[in-house]
Structure formats: C-alpha cells, structure tokens
C-alpha atoms as a PDB file:
ATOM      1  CA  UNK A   1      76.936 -22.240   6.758  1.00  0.00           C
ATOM      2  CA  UNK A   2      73.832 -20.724   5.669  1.00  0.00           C
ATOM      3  CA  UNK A   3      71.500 -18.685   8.318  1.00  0.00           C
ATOM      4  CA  UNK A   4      67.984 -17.987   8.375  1.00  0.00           C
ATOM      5  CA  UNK A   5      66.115 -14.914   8.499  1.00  0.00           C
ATOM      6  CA  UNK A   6      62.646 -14.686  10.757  1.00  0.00           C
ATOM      7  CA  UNK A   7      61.092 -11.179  11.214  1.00  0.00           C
ATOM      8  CA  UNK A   8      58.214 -11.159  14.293  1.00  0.00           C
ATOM      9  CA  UNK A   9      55.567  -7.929  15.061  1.00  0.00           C
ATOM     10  CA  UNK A  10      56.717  -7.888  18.289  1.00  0.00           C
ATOM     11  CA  UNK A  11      60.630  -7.550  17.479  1.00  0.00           C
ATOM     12  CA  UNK A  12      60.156  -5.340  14.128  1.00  0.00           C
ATOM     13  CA  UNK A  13      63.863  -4.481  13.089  1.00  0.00           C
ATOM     14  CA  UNK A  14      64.970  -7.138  15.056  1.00  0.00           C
ATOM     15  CA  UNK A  15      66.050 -10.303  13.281  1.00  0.00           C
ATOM     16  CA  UNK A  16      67.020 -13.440  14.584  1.00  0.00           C
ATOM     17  CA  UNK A  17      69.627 -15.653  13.195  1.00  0.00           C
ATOM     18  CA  UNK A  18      69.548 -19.464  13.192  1.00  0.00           C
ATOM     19  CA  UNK A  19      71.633 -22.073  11.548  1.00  0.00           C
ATOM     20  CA  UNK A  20      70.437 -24.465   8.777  1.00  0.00           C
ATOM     21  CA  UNK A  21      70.582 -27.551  10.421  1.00  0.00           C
ATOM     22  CA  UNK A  22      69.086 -26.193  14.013  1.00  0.00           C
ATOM     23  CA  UNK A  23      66.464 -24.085  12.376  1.00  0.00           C
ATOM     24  CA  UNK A  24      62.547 -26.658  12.292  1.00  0.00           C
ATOM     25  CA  UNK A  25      60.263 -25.839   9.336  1.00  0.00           C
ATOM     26  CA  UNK A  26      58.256 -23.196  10.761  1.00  0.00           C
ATOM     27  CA  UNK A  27      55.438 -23.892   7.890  1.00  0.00           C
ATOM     28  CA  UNK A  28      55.710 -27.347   6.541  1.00  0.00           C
ATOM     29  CA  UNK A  29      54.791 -28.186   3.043  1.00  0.00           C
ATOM     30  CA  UNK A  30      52.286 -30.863   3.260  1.00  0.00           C
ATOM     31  CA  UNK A  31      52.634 -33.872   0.599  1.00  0.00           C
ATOM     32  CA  UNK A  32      50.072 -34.186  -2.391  1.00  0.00           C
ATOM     33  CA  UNK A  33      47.735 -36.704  -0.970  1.00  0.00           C
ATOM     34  CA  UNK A  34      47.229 -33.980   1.775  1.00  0.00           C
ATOM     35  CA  UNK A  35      46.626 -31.293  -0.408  1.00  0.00           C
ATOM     36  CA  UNK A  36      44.224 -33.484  -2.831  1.00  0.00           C
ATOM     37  CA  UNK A  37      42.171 -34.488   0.537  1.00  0.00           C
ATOM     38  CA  UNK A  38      41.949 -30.860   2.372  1.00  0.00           C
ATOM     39  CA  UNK A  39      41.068 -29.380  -0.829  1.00  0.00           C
ATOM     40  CA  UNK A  40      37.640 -28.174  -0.342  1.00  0.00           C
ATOM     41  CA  UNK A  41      35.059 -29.117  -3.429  1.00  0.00           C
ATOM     42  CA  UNK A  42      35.777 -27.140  -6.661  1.00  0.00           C
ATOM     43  CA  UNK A  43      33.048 -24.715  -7.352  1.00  0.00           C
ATOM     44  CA  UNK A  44      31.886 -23.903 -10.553  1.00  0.00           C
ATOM     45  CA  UNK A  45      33.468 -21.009 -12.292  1.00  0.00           C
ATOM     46  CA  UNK A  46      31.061 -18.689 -14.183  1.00  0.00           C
ATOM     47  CA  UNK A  47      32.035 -15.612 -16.484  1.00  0.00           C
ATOM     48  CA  UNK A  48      29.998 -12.484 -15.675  1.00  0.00           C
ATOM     49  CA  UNK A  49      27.729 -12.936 -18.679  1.00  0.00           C
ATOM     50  CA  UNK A  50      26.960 -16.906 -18.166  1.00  0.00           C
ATOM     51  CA  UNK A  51      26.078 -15.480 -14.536  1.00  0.00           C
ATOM     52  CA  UNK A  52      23.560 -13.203 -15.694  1.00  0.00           C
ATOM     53  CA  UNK A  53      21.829 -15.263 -18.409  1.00  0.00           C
ATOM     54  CA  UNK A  54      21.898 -17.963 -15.775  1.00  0.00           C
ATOM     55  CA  UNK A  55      20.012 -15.618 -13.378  1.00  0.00           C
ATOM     56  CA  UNK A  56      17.597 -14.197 -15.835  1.00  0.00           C
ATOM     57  CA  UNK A  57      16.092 -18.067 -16.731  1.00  0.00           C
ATOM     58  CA  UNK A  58      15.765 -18.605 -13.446  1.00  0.00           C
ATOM     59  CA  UNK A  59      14.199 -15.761 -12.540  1.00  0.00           C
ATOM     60  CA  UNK A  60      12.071 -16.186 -15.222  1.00  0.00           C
ATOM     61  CA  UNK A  61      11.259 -19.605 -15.534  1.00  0.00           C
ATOM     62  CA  UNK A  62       7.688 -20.498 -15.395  1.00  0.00           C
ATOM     63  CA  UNK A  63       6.800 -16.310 -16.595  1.00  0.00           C
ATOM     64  CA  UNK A  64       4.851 -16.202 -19.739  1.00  0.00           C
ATOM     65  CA  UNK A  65       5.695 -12.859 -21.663  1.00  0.00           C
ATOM     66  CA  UNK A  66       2.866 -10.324 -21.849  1.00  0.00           C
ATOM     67  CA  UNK A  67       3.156 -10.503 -25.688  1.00  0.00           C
ATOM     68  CA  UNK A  68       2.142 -13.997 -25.599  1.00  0.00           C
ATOM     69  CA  UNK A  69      -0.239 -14.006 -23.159  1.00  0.00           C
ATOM     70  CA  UNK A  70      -3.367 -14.873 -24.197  1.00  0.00           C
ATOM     71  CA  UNK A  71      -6.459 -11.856 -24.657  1.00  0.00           C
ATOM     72  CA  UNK A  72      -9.332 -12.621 -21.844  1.00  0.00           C
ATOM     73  CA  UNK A  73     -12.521 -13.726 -23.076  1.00  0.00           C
ATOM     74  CA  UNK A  74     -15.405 -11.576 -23.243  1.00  0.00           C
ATOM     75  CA  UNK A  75     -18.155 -12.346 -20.825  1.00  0.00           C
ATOM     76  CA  UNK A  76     -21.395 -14.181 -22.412  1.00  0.00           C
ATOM     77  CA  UNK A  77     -23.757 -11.131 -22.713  1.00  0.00           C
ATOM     78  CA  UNK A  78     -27.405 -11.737 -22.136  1.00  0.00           C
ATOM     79  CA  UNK A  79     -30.530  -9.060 -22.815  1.00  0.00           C
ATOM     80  CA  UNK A  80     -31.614  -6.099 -20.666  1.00  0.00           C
ATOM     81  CA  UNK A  81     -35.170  -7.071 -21.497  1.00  0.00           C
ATOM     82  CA  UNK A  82     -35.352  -3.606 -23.142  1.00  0.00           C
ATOM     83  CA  UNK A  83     -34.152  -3.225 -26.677  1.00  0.00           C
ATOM     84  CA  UNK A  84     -32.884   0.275 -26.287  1.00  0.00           C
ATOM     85  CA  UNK A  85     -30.552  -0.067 -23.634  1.00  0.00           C
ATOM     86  CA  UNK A  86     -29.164  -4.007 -25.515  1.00  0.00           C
ATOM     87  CA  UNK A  87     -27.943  -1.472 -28.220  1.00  0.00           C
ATOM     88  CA  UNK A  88     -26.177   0.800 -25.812  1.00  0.00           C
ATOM     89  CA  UNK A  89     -24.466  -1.641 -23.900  1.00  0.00           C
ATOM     90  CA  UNK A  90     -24.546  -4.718 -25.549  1.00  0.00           C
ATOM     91  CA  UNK A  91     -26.678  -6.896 -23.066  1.00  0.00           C
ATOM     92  CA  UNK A  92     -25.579  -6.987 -19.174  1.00  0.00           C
ATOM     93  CA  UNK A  93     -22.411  -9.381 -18.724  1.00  0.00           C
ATOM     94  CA  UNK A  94     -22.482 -13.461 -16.539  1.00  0.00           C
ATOM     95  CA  UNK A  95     -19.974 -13.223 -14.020  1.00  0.00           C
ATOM     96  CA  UNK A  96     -19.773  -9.318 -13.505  1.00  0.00           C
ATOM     97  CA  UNK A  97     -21.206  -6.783 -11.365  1.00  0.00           C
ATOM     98  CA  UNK A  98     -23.800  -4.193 -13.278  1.00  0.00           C
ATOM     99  CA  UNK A  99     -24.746  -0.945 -11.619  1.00  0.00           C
ATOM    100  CA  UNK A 100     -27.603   0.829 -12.838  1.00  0.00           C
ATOM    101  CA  UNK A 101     -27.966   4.100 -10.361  1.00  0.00           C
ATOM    102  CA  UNK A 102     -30.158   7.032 -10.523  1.00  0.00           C
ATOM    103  CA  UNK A 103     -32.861   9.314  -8.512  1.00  0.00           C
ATOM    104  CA  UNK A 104     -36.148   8.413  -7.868  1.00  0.00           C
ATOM    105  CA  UNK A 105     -38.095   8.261 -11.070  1.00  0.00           C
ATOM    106  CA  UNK A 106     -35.618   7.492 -13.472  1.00  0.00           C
ATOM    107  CA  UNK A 107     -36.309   4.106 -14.682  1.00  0.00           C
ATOM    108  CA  UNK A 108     -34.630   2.057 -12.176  1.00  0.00           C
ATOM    109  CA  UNK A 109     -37.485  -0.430 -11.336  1.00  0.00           C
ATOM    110  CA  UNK A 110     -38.277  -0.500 -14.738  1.00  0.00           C
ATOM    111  CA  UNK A 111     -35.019  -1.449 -15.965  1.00  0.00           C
ATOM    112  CA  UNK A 112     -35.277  -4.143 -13.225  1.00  0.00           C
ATOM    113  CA  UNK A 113     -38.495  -5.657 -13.887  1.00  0.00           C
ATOM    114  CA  UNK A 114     -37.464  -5.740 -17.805  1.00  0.00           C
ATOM    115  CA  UNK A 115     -33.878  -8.065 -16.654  1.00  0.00           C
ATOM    116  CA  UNK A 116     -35.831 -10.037 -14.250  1.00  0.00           C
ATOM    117  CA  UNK A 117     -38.181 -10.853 -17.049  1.00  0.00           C
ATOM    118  CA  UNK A 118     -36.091 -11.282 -19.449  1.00  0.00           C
ATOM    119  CA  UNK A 119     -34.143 -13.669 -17.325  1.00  0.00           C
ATOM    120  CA  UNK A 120     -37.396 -15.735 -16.146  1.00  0.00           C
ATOM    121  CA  UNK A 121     -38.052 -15.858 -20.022  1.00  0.00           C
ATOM    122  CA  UNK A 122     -35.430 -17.999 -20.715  1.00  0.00           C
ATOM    123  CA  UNK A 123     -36.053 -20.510 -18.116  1.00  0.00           C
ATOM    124  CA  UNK A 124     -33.621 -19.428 -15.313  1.00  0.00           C
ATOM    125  CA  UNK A 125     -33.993 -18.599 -11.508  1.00  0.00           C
ATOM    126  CA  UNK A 126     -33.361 -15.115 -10.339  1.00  0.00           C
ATOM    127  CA  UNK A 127     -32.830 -13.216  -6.380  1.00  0.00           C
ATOM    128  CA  UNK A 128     -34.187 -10.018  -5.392  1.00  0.00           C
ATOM    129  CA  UNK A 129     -32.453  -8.684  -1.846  1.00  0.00           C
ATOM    130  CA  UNK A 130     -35.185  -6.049  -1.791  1.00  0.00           C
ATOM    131  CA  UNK A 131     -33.471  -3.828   1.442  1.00  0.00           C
ATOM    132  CA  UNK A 132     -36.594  -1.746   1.965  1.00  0.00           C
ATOM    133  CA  UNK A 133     -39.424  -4.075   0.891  1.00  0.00           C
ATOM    134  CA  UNK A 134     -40.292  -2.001  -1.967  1.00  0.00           C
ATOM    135  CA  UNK A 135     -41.156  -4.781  -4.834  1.00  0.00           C
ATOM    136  CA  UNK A 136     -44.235  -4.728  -6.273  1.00  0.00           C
ATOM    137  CA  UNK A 137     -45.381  -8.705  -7.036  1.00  0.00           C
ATOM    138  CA  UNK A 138     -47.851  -7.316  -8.972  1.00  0.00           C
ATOM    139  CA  UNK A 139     -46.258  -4.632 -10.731  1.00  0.00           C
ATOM    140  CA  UNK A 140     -43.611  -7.646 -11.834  1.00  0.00           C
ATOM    141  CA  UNK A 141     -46.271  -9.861 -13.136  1.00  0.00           C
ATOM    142  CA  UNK A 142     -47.483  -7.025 -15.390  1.00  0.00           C
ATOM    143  CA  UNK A 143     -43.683  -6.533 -16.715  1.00  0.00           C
ATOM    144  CA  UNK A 144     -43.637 -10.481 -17.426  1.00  0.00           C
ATOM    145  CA  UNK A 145     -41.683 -11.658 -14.566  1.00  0.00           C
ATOM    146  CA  UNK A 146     -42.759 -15.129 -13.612  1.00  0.00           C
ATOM    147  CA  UNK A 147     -43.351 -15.060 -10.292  1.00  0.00           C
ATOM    148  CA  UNK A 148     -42.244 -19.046 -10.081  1.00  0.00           C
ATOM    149  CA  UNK A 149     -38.749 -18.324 -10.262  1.00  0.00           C
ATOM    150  CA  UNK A 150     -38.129 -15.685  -8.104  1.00  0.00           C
ATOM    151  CA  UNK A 151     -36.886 -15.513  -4.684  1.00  0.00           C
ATOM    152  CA  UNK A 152     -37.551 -12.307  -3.294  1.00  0.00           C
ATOM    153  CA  UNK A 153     -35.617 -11.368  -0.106  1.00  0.00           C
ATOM    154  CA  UNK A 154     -37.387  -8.863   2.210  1.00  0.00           C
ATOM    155  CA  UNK A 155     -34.856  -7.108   4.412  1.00  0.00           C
ATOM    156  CA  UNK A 156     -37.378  -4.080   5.277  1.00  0.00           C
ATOM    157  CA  UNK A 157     -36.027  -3.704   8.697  1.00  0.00           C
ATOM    158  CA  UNK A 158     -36.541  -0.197  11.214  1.00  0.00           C
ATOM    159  CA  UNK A 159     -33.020   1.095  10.770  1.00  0.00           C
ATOM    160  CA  UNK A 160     -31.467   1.376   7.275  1.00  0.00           C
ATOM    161  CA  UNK A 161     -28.351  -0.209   9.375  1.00  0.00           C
ATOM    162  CA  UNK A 162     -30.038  -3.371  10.016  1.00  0.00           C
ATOM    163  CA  UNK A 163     -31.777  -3.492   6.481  1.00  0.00           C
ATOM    164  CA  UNK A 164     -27.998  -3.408   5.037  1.00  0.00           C
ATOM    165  CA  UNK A 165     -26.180  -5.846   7.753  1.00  0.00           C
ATOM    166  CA  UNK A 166     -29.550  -7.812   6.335  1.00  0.00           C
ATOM    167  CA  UNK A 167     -28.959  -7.564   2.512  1.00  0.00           C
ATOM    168  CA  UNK A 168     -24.870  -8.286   2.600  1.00  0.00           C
ATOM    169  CA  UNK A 169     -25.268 -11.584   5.101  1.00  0.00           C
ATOM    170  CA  UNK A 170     -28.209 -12.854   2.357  1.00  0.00           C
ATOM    171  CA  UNK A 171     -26.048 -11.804  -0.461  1.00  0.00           C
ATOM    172  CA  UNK A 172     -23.238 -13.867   0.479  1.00  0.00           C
ATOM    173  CA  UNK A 173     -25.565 -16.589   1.108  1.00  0.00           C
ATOM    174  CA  UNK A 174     -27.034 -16.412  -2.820  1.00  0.00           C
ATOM    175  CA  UNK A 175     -23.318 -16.585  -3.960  1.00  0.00           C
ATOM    176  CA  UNK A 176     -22.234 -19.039  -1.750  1.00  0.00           C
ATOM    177  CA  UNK A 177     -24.579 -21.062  -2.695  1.00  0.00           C
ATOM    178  CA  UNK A 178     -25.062 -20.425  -6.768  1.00  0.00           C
ATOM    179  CA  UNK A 179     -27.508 -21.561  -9.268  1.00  0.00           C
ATOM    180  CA  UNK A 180     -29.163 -18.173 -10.349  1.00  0.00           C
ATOM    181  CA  UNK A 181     -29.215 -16.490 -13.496  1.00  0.00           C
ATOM    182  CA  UNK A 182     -29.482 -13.097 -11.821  1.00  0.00           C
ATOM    183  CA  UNK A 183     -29.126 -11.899  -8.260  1.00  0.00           C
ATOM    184  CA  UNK A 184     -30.326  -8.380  -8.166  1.00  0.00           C
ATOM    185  CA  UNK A 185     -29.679  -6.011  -4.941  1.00  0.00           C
ATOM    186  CA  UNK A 186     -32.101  -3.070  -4.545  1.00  0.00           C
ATOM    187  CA  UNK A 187     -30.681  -0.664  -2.780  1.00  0.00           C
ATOM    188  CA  UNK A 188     -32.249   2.298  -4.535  1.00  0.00           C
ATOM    189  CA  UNK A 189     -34.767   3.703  -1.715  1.00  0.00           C
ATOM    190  CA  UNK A 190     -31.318   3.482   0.912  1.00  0.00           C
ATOM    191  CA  UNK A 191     -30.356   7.001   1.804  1.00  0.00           C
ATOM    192  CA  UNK A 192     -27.240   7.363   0.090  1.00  0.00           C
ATOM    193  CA  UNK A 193     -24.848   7.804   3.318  1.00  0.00           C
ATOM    194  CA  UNK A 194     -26.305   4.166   4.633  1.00  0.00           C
ATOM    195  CA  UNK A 195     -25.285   2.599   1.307  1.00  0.00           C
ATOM    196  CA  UNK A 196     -21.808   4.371   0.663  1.00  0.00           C
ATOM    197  CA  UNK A 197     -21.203   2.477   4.084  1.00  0.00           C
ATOM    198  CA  UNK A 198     -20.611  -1.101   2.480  1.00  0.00           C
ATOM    199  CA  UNK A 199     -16.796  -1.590   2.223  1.00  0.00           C
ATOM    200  CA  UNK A 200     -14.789  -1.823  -0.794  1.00  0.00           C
ATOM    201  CA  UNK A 201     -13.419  -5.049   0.400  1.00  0.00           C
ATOM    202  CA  UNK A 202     -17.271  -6.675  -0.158  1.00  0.00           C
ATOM    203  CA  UNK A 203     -17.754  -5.354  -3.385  1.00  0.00           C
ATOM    204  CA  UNK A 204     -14.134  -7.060  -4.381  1.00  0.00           C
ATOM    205  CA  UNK A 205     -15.127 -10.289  -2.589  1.00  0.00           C
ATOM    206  CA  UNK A 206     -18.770 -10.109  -4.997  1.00  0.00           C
ATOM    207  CA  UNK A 207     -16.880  -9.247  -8.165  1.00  0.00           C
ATOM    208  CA  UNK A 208     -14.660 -12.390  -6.966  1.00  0.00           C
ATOM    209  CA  UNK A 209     -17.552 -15.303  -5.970  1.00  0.00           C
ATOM    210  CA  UNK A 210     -19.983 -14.041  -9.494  1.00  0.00           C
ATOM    211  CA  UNK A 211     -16.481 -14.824 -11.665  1.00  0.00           C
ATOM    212  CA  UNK A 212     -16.549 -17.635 -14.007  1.00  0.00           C
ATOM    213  CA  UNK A 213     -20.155 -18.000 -13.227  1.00  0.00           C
ATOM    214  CA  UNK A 214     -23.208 -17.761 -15.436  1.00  0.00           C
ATOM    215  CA  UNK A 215     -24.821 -15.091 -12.863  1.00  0.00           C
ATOM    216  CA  UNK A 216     -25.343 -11.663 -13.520  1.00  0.00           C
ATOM    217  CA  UNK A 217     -25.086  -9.427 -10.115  1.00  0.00           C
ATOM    218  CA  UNK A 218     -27.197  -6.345 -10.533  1.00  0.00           C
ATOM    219  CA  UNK A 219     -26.816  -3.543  -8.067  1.00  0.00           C
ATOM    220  CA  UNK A 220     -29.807  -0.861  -7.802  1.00  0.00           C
ATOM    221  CA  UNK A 221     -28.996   2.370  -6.197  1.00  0.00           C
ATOM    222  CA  UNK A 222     -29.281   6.265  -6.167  1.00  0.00           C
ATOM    223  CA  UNK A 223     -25.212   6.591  -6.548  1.00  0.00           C
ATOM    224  CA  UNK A 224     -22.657   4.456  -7.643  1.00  0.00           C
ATOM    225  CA  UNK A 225     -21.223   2.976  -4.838  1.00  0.00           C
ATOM    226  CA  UNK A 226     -18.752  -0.099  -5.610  1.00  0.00           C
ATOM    227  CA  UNK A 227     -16.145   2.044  -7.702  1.00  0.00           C
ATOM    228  CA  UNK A 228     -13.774  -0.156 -10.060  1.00  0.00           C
ATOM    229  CA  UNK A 229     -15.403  -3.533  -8.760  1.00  0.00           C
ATOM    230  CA  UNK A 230     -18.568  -2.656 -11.280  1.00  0.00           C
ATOM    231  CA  UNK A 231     -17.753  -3.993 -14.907  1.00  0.00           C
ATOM    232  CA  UNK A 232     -21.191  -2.263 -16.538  1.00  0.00           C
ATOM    233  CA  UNK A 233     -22.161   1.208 -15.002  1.00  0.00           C
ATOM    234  CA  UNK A 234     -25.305   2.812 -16.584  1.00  0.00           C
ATOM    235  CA  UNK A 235     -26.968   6.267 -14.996  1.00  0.00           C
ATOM    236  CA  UNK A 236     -30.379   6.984 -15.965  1.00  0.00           C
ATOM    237  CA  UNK A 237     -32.306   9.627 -15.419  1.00  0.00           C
ATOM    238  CA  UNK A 238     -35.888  11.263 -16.111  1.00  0.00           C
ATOM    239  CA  UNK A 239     -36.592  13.705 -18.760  1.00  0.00           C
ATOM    240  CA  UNK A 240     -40.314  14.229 -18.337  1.00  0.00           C
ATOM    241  CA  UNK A 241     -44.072  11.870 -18.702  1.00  0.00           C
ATOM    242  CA  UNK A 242     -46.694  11.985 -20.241  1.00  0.00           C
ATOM    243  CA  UNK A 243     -50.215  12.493 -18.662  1.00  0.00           C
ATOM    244  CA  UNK A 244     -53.642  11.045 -19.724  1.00  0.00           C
ATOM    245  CA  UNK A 245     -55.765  13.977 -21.014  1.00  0.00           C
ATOM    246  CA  UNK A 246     -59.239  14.021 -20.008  1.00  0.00           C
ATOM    247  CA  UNK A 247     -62.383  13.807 -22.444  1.00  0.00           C
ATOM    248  CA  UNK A 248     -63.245  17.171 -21.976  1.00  0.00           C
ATOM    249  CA  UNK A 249     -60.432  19.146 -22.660  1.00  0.00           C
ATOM    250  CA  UNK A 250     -62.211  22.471 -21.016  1.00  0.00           C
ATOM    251  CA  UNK A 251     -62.892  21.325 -17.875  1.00  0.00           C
ATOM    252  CA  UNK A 252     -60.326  21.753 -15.171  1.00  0.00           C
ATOM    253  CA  UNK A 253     -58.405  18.418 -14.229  1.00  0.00           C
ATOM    254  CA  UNK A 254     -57.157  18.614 -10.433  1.00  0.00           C
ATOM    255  CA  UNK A 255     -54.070  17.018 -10.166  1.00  0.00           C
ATOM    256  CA  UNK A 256     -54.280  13.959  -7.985  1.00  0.00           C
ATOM    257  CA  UNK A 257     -56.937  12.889 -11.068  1.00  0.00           C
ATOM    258  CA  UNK A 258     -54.382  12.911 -13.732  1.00  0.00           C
ATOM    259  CA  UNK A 259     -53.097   9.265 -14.768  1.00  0.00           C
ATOM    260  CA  UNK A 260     -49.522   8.823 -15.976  1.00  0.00           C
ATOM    261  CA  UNK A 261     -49.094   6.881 -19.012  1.00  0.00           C
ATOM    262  CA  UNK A 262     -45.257   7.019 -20.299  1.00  0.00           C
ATOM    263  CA  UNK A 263     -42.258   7.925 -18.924  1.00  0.00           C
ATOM    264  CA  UNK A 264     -39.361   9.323 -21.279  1.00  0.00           C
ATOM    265  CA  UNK A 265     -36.259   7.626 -19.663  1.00  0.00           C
ATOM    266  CA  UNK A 266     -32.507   8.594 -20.341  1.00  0.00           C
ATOM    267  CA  UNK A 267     -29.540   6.363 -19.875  1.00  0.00           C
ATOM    268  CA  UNK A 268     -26.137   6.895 -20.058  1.00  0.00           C
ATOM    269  CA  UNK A 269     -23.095   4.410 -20.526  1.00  0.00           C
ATOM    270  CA  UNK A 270     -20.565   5.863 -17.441  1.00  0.00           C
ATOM    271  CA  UNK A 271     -18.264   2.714 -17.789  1.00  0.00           C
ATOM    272  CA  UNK A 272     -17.985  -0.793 -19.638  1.00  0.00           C
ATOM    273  CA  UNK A 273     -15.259  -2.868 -18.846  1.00  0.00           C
ATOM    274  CA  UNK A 274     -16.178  -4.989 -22.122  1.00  0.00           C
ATOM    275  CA  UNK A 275     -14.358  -2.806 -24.460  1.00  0.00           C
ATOM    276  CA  UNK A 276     -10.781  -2.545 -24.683  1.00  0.00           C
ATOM    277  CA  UNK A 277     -10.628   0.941 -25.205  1.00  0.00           C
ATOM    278  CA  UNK A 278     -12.494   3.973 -22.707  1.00  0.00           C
ATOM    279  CA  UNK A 279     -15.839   4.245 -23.287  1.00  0.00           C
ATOM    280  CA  UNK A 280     -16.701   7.428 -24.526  1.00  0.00           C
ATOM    281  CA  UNK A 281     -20.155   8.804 -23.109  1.00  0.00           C
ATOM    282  CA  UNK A 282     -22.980   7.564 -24.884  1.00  0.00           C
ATOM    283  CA  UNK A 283     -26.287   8.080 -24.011  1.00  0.00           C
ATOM    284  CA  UNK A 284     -30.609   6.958 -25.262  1.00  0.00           C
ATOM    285  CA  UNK A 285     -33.536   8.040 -24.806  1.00  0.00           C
ATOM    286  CA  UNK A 286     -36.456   5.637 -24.584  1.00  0.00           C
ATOM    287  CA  UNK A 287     -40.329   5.382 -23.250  1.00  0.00           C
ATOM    288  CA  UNK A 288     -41.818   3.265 -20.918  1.00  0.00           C
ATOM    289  CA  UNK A 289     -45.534   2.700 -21.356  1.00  0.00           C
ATOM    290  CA  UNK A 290     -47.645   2.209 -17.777  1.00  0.00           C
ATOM    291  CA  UNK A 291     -49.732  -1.504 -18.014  1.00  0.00           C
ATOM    292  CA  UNK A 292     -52.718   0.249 -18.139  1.00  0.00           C
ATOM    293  CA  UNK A 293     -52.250   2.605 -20.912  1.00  0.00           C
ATOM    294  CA  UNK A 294     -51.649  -0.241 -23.414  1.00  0.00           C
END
C-alpha cells in the first residue's frame, strides 16, 4: 500500500499519512476541453526590438521630419514710400508687425506719411489709430496721401490711459474686421511708461490676426515696445537740419524767423525676421525736404 504525503503551514514538520484509495484529489486535473475554454485569449508575443520599432511608428506617425519640412515663405514685401530705407530693409512685410521707434524729431511722421502714401498709391485702403490726435490732414496731402482712403482714428482722450484702452479696442476692431493694406498705430507722442503698459499677450494676438493677410501693421513709438512679436524693427534718429538763410546774410536773423528746410534722418536696421541669418547692424542716412522748400 502506497501512502501520501501532505505538508500544511500550520503543522510544518508535521506530516500526515493517508492511504491511496482513501486519499480525494486535493487539486484535480481538469480535462482538455476545460483547459481550451478557461484559457484566457493569447496575447501577442513581441521581442524587445519589434517592441520598440513598434513604439517609435506610433509615436511618430503623422510627424514630418524637420529635414523635410518645408522652408516658410517669405512675406510679399511692399515699398516704404522712401527709396533709402526700401534698400535697407527690403520694403515693410503683409502679414507682420513693423516697428519704427525713435525721439521726437527723428523722422517718424515722415516715414509714416511716405508708407501711407505709398500704400494709397497703389489703390489700397489704409487705418491710422492716431492715440493723441496728432495727424496733420494737411501735412499728409502734401506727402501724397490720398485723403479718400484713409480712416483716421482719433483717440485724443484726457488721460494717456484712456487714449490707449481707446487705440487697442479700435485696433482689434480694424483686424477683426480686415480689408486694409496698412493699419498704422501712432503711439509716438505716448509717454513711454503709458505705452510699455500694453501686454505682451496683445502684441502676440496682433502678430496672430495680421498673419496670412495682405496687411501691413505699423507701430509708431518712442521705444520698442512689442519685443519678439515685431518681424521689422527700424530706429531712427536725427542728425541735424538745415535752415533757410536769409537774403542778407549780415543782418541778424532771430530765431523764431528761421524756416527749416531739410532734415538729415538716420535709420538703423535693429531686427528683420526676413533673413535667415542675424541681422548685423546696418544703418542710412537720408534727407527729407519740407513742402515748401521744393
């Protein structure tokens, strides 16, 4: 007679003897249907390497490689209006934002006047959100601006605060609702500190709504104010003017008789997002004649 053998955790050392033919099957064997139906599903069996290239396509499906990606095009460039600063920069870019920024008498309205012209010229509308009413309508006629088709938005308010609040709520208006060749936002007699006070977040959401359109967004101001937003930054500056001399070169010419006639303007390239390598500073020197010295 044969005899089983059963060890348990709680009798450890202590074994228990039954006989063959009174001892049940403590784990029975089930039959091979059983097995065949409790079987759970078979699962796909991957070596380490199929595993990762399996993980890499999917992780990569739909990803175009940087090598083949294609290079973005160039923006359409379109004339300053003054030949000078076309050779510097190449025109001012459709769908970007242009900062031209400088002190008081360095060009600025004239640069201005000569794109608003220029734009008129060829047969498109352009926006001026003027923030402290300080366009001259005549002043533009004389630089060739026609009058027809421009909208000029006067935000001249009491408080610089409410001349900005002003300028942003019609700016996002313009964009909003398209159709311009040129927007144009003066901001150039705002004290700095009121015009460092638009946020960064505006500036992105203007750089957004003027891409893939045919406007250009010019900014005017003393500083540059919208950062890495800007796609064209340009500083200008004043290096001196010239003064109508009197018949009589002997008699004594008080000063608030003297007339200016030119004004010797420098500009500088700061930035230009066109290029695909840094700009290096480059900088001209041109002269802007007064209307009435011919």
């Amino acid at each position: 007679m044969s005899s089983a053998v059963l060890s348990t955790s709680a009798a450890r050392g202590r074994p228990f003897v039954f006989d063959d033919e009174e001892v049940a099957e403590v784990c029975p064997q089930p039959s091979g249907a059983e097995v065949a139906e409790a079987r759970p599903p078979q699962r796909a069996v991957f070596s380490a390497g199929a595993y990762a290239k399996t993980y890499k396509d999917a992780r990569l499906a739909g990803v175009t490689p940087a090598s083949r990606l294609a290079a973005r095009p160039a923006p359409e460039m379109v004339s300053s209006g003054i030949v000078a600063m076309d050779a510097l920069t190449g025109g001012l870019p459709r769908g970007c934002l242009t900062e031209i920024c400088g002190p008081a008498s360095s060009g600025r309205t004239t640069l201005l006047l000569a794109a608003l012209a220029a734009v008129t010229r060829r047969g498109e509308c352009c926006a001026v959100v003027d923030a402290s009413d300080a366009l001259d309508p005549q002043s533009a006629a004389a630089a060739g601006v026609e009058l027809s088709r421009l909208l000029w938005v006067r935000c001249g308010e009491n408080s610089p605060e409410k001349s900005l609040e002003q300028l942003l709520r019609a700016t996002d208006l313009l964009l909003e609702s398209g159709g311009f060749g040129m927007i144009a936002l003066d901001l150039g007699d705002l004290p700095p500190q009121a015009a460092r006070r638009i946020p960064l977040t505006t500036w992105f959401r203007y750089r957004h709504a003027v891409e893939h359109t045919s406007t250009v967004l010019l900014a005017i101001e003393r500083q540059s104010i919208a950062g890495s937003c800007s796609s064209l930054l340009i500083k200008l500056g004043s290096r001196g003017n010239r003064i109508k001399e009197s018949a009589d070169s002997r008699l004594l010419k008080p000063t608030h008789a003297q007339l200016l006639t030119e004004l010797e303007i420098t500009a500088e390239l700061v930035r230009s997002r066109q290029e695909r390598k840094p700009v290096r500073s480059a900088e001209i020197t041109f002269a802007c004649k007064t209307a009435w010295a011919g």
